[in-house]
C-alpha atoms as a PDB file:
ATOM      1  CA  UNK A   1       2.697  -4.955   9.315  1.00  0.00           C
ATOM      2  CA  UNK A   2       1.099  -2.133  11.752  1.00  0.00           C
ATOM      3  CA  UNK A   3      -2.470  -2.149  12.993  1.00  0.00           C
ATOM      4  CA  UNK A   4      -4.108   0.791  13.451  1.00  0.00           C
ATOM      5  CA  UNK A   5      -7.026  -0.062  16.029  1.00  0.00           C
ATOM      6  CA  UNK A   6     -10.121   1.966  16.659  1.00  0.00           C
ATOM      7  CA  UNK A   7     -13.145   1.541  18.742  1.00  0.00           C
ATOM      8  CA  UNK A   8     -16.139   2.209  17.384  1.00  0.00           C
ATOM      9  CA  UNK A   9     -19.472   1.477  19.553  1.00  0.00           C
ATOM     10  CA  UNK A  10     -18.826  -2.117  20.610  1.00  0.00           C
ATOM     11  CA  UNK A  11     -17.225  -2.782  17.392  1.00  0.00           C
ATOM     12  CA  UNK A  12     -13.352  -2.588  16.945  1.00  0.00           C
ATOM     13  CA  UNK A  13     -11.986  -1.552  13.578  1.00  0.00           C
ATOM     14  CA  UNK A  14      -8.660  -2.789  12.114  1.00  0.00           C
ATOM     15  CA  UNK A  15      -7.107  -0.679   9.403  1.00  0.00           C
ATOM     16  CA  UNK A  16      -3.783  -2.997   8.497  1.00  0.00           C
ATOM     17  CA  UNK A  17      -1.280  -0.839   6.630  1.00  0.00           C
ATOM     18  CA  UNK A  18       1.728  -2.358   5.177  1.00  0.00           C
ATOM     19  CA  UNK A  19       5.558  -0.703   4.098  1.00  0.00           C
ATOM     20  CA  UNK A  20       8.675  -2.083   2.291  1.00  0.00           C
ATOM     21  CA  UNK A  21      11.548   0.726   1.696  1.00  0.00           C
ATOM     22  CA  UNK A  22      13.668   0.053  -1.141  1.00  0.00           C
ATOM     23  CA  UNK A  23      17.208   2.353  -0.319  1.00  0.00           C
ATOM     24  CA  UNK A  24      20.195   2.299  -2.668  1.00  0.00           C
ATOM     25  CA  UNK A  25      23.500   3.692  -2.692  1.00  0.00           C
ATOM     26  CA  UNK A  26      22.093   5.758  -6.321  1.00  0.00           C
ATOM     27  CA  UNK A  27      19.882   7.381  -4.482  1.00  0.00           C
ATOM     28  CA  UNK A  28      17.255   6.503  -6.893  1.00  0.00           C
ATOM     29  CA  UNK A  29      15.282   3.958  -4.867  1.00  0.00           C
ATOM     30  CA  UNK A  30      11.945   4.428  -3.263  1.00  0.00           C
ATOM     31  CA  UNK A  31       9.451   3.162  -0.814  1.00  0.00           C
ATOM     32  CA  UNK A  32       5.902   2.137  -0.567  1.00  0.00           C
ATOM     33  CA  UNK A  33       3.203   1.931   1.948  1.00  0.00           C
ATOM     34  CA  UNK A  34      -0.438   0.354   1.273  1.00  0.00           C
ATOM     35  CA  UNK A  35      -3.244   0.606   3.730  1.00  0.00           C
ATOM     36  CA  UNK A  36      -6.259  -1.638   3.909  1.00  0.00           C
ATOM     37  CA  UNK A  37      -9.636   0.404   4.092  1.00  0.00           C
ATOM     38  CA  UNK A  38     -12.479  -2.145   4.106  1.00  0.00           C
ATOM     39  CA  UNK A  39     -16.305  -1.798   2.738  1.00  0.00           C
ATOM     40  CA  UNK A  40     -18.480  -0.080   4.830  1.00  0.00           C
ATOM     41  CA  UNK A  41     -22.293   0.779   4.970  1.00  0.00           C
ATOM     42  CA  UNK A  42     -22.569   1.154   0.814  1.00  0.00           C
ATOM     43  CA  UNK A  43     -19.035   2.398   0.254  1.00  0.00           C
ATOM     44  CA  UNK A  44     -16.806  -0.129  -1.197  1.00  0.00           C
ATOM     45  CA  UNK A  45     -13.540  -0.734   0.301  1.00  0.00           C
ATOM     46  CA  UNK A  46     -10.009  -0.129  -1.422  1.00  0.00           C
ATOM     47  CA  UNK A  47      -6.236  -0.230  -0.792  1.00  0.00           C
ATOM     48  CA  UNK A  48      -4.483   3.198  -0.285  1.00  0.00           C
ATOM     49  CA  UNK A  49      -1.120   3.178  -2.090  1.00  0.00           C
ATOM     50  CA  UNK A  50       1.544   5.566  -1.618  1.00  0.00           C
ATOM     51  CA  UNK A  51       4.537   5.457  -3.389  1.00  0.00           C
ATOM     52  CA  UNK A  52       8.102   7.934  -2.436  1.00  0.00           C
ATOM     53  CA  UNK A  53      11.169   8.216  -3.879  1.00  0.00           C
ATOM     54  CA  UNK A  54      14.303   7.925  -2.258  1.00  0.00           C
ATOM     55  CA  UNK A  55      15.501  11.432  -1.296  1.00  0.00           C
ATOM     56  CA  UNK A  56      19.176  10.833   0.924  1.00  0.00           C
ATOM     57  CA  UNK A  57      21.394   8.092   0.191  1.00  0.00           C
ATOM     58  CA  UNK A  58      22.119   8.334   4.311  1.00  0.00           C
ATOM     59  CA  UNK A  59      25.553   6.057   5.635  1.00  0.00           C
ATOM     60  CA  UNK A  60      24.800   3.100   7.771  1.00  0.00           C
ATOM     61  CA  UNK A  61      28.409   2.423   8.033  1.00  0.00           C
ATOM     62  CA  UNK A  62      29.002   5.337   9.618  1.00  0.00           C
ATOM     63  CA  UNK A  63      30.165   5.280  13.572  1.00  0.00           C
ATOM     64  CA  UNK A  64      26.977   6.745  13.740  1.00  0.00           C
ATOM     65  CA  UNK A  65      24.205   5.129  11.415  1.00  0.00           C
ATOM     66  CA  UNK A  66      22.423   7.938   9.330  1.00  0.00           C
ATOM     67  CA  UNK A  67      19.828   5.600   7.295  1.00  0.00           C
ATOM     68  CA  UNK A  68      18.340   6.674   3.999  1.00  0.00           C
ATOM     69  CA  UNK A  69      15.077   8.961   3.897  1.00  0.00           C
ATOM     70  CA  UNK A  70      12.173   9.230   1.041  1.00  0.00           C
ATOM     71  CA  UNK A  71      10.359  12.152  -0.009  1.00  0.00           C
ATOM     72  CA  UNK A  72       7.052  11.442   1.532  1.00  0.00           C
ATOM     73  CA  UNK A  73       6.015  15.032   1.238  1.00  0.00           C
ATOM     74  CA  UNK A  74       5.919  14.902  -2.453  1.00  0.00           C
ATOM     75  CA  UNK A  75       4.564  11.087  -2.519  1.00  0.00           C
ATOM     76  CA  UNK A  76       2.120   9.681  -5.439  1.00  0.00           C
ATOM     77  CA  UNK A  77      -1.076   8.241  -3.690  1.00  0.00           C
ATOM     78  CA  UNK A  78      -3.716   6.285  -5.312  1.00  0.00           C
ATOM     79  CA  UNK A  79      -6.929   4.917  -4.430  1.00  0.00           C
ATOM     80  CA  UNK A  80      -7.152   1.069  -5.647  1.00  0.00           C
ATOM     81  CA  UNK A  81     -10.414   0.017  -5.862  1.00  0.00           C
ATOM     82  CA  UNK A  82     -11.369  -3.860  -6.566  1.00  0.00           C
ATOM     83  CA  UNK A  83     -11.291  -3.439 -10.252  1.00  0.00           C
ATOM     84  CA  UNK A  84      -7.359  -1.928  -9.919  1.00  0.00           C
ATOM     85  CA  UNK A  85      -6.911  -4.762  -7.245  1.00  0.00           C
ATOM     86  CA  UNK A  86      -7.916  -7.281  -9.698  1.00  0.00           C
ATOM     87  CA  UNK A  87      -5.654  -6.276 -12.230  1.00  0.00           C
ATOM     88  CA  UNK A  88      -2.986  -6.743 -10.220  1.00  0.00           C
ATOM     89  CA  UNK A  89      -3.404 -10.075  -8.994  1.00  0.00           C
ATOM     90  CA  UNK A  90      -3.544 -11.432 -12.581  1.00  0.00           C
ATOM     91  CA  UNK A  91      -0.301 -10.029 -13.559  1.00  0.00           C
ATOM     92  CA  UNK A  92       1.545 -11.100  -9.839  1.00  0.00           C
ATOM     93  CA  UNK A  93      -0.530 -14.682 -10.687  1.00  0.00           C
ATOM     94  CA  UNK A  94       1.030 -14.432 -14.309  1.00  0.00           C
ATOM     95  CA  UNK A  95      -2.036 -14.539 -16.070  1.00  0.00           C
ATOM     96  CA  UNK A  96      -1.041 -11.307 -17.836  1.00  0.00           C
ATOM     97  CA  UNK A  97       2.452  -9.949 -18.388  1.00  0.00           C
ATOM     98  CA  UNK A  98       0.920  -6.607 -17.403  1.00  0.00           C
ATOM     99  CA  UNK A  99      -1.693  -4.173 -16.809  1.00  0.00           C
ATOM    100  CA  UNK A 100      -3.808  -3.979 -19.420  1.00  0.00           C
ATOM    101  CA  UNK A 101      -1.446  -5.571 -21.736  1.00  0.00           C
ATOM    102  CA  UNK A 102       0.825  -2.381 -21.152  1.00  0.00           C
ATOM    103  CA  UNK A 103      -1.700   0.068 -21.248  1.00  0.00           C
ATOM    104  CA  UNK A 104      -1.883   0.198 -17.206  1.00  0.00           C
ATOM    105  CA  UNK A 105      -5.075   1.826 -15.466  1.00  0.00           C
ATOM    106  CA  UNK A 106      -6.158   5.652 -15.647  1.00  0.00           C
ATOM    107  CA  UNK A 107      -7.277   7.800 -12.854  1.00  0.00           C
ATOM    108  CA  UNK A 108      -8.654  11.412 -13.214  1.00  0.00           C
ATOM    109  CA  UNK A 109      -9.651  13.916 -10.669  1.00  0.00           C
ATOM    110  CA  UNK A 110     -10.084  17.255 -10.802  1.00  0.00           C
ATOM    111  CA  UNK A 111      -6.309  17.099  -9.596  1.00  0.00           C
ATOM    112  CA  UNK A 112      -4.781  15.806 -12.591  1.00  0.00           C
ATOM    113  CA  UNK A 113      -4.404  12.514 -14.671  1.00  0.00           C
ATOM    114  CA  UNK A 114      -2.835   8.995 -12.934  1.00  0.00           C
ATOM    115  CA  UNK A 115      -1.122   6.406 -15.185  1.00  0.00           C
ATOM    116  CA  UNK A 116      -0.485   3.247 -12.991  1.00  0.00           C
ATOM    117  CA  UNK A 117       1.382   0.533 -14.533  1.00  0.00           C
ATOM    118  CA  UNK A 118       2.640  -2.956 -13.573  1.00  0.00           C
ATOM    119  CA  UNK A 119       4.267  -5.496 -15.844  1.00  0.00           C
ATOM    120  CA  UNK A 120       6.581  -8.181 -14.925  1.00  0.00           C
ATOM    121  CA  UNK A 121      10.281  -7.941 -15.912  1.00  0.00           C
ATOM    122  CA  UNK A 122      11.388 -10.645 -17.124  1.00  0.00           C
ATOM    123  CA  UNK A 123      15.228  -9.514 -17.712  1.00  0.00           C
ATOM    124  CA  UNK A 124      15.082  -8.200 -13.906  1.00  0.00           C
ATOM    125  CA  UNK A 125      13.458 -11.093 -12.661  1.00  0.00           C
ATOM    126  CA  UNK A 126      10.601  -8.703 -10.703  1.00  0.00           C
ATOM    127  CA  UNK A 127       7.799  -6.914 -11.071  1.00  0.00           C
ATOM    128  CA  UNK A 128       7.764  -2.901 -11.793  1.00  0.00           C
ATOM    129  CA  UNK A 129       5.549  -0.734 -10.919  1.00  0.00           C
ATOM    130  CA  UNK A 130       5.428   2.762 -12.092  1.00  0.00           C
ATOM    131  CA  UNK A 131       2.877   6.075 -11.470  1.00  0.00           C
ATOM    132  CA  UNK A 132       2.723   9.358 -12.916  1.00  0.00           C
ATOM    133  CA  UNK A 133       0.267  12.100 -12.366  1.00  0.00           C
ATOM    134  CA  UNK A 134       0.033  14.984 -14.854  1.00  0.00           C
ATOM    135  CA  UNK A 135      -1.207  17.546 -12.681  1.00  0.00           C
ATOM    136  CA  UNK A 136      -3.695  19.886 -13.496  1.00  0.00           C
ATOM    137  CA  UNK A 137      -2.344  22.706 -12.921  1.00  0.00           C
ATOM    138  CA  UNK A 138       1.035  22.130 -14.606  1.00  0.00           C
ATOM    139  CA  UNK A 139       3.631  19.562 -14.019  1.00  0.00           C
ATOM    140  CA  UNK A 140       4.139  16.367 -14.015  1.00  0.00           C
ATOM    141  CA  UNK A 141       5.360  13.703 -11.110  1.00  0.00           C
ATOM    142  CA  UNK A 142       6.545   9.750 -11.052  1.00  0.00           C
ATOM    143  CA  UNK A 143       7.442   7.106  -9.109  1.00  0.00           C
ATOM    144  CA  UNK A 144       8.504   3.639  -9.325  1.00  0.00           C
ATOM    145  CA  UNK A 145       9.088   0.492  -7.563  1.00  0.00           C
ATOM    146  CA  UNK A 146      10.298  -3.279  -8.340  1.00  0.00           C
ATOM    147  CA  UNK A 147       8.894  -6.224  -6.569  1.00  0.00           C
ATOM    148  CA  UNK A 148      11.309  -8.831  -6.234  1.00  0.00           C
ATOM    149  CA  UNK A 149       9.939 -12.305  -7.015  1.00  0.00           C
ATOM    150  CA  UNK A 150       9.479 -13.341  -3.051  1.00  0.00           C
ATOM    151  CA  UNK A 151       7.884  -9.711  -2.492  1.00  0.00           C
ATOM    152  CA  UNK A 152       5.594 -10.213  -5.152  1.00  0.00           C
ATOM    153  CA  UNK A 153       4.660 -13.379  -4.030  1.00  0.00           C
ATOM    154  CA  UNK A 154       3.712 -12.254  -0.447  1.00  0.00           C
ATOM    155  CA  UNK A 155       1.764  -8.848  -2.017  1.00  0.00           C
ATOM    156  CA  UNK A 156      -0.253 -11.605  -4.091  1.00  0.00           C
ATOM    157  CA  UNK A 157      -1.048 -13.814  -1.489  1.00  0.00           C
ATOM    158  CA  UNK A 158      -1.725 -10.364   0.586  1.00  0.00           C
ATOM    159  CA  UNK A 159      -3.972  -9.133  -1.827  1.00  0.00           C
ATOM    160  CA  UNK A 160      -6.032 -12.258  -2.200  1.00  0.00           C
ATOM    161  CA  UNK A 161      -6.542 -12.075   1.783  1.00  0.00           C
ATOM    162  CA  UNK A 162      -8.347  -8.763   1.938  1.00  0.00           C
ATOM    163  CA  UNK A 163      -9.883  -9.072  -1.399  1.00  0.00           C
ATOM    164  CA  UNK A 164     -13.063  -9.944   0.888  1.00  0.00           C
ATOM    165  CA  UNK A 165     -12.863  -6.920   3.341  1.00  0.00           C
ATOM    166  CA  UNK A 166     -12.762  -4.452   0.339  1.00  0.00           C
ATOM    167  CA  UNK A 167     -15.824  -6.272  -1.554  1.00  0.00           C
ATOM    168  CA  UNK A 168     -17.976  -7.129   2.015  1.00  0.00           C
ATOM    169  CA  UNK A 169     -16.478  -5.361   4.788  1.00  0.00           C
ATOM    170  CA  UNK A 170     -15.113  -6.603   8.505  1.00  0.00           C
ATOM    171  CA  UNK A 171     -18.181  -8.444  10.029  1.00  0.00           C
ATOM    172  CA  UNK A 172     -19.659  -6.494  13.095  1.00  0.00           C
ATOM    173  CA  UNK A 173     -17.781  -8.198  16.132  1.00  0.00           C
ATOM    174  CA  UNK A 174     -20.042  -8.863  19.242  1.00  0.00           C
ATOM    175  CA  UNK A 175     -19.498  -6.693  22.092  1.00  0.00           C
ATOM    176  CA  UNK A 176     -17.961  -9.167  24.371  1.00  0.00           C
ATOM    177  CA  UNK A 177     -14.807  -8.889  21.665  1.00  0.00           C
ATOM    178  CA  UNK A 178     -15.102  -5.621  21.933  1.00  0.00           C
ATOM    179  CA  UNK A 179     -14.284  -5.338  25.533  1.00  0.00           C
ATOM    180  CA  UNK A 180     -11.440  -7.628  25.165  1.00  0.00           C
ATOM    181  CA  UNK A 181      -9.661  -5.752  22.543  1.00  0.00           C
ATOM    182  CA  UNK A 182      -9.912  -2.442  25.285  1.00  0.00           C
ATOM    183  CA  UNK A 183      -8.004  -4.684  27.661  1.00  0.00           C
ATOM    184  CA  UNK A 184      -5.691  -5.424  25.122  1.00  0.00           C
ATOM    185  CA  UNK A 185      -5.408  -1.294  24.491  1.00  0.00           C
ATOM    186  CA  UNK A 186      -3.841  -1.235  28.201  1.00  0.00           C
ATOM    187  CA  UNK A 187      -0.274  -1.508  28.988  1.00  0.00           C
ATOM    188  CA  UNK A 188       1.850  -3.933  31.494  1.00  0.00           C
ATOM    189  CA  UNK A 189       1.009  -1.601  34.040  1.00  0.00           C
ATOM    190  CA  UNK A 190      -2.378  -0.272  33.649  1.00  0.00           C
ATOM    191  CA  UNK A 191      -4.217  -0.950  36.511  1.00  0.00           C
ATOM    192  CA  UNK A 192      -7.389  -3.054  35.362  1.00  0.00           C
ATOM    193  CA  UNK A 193     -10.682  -1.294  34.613  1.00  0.00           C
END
């Protein structure tokens, strides 16, 4: 996990994003990153998801490791809001064998159309999650990614955990915490403020 930290007045601001990269030899893995955005003011918070496909194999054998990339450039990023969020947790809790009983959720802009759908596999012994985007303007683009069982488990239990910061926010901190966390901002060596 990665913490993005920012100061803001006396109050400090966490922004948690999260990765797992899914490689294989195919080439047809792919790798996901979710970031935390918490309510604010009368904005309600969501999760930022951004899903890439695998786009080199790479050769960590090699005398010289080359590791496998993804195609962030032409990643698939959705906004999930606490209704989407919801929907997840009851198929990860298995409440529901998927989203919307197949039918998955539905996103428009004035970008295009967003199918997102997660159902759990029961021949895989996972969960899969899939996006595609019809784009406006022509064109269509997908992505995918499987869960296993243990990283569906810890997404669940992840999900549950911030389920408060996107409904209520990050309380104000007082400002004493505030000044501890700029301490904390300083290096081994820093001399002291």
């Amino acid at each position: 996990m990665n913490n993005n930290h920012q100061s803001q007045g006396t109050a400090l601001q966490i922004r948690p994003a999260f990765a797992l990269y899914h490689a294989n030899l195919q080439g047809t893995g792919s790798a996901l990153k979710m970031e935390m955005i918490p309510a604010q003011g009368d904005r309600e918070g969501c999760v930022m998801l951004k899903l890439a496909n695998q786009a080199t194999v790479g050769d960590i054998k090699a005398k010289t490791p080359v590791y496998p990339t993804f195609d962030w450039s032409n990643s698939i990023v959705v906004k999930l809001g606490f209704s989407d969020l919801c929907s997840f947790l009851q198929v990860f809790r298995g409440e529901k064998e998927s989203i919307e009983d197949g039918k998955g959720l539905y996103h428009s802009s004035s970008a295009g159309a967003t199918k997102i759908g997660l159902r759990h596999s029961l021949e895989v012994g996972g969960y899969l999650l899939t996006i595609n985007r019809t784009m406006a303007a022509g064109g269509e683009i997908s992505a995918k990614f499987f869960f296993s069982h243990s990283e569906a488990l810890g997404l669940d239990e992840a999900l549950r955990g911030i389920m408060s910061f996107v409904c209520f926010g990050i309380p104000a901190m007082y400002a004493g915490y505030a000044k501890v966390s700029e301490g904390l901002k300083k290096g081994p060596g820093d001399a002291a403020a």
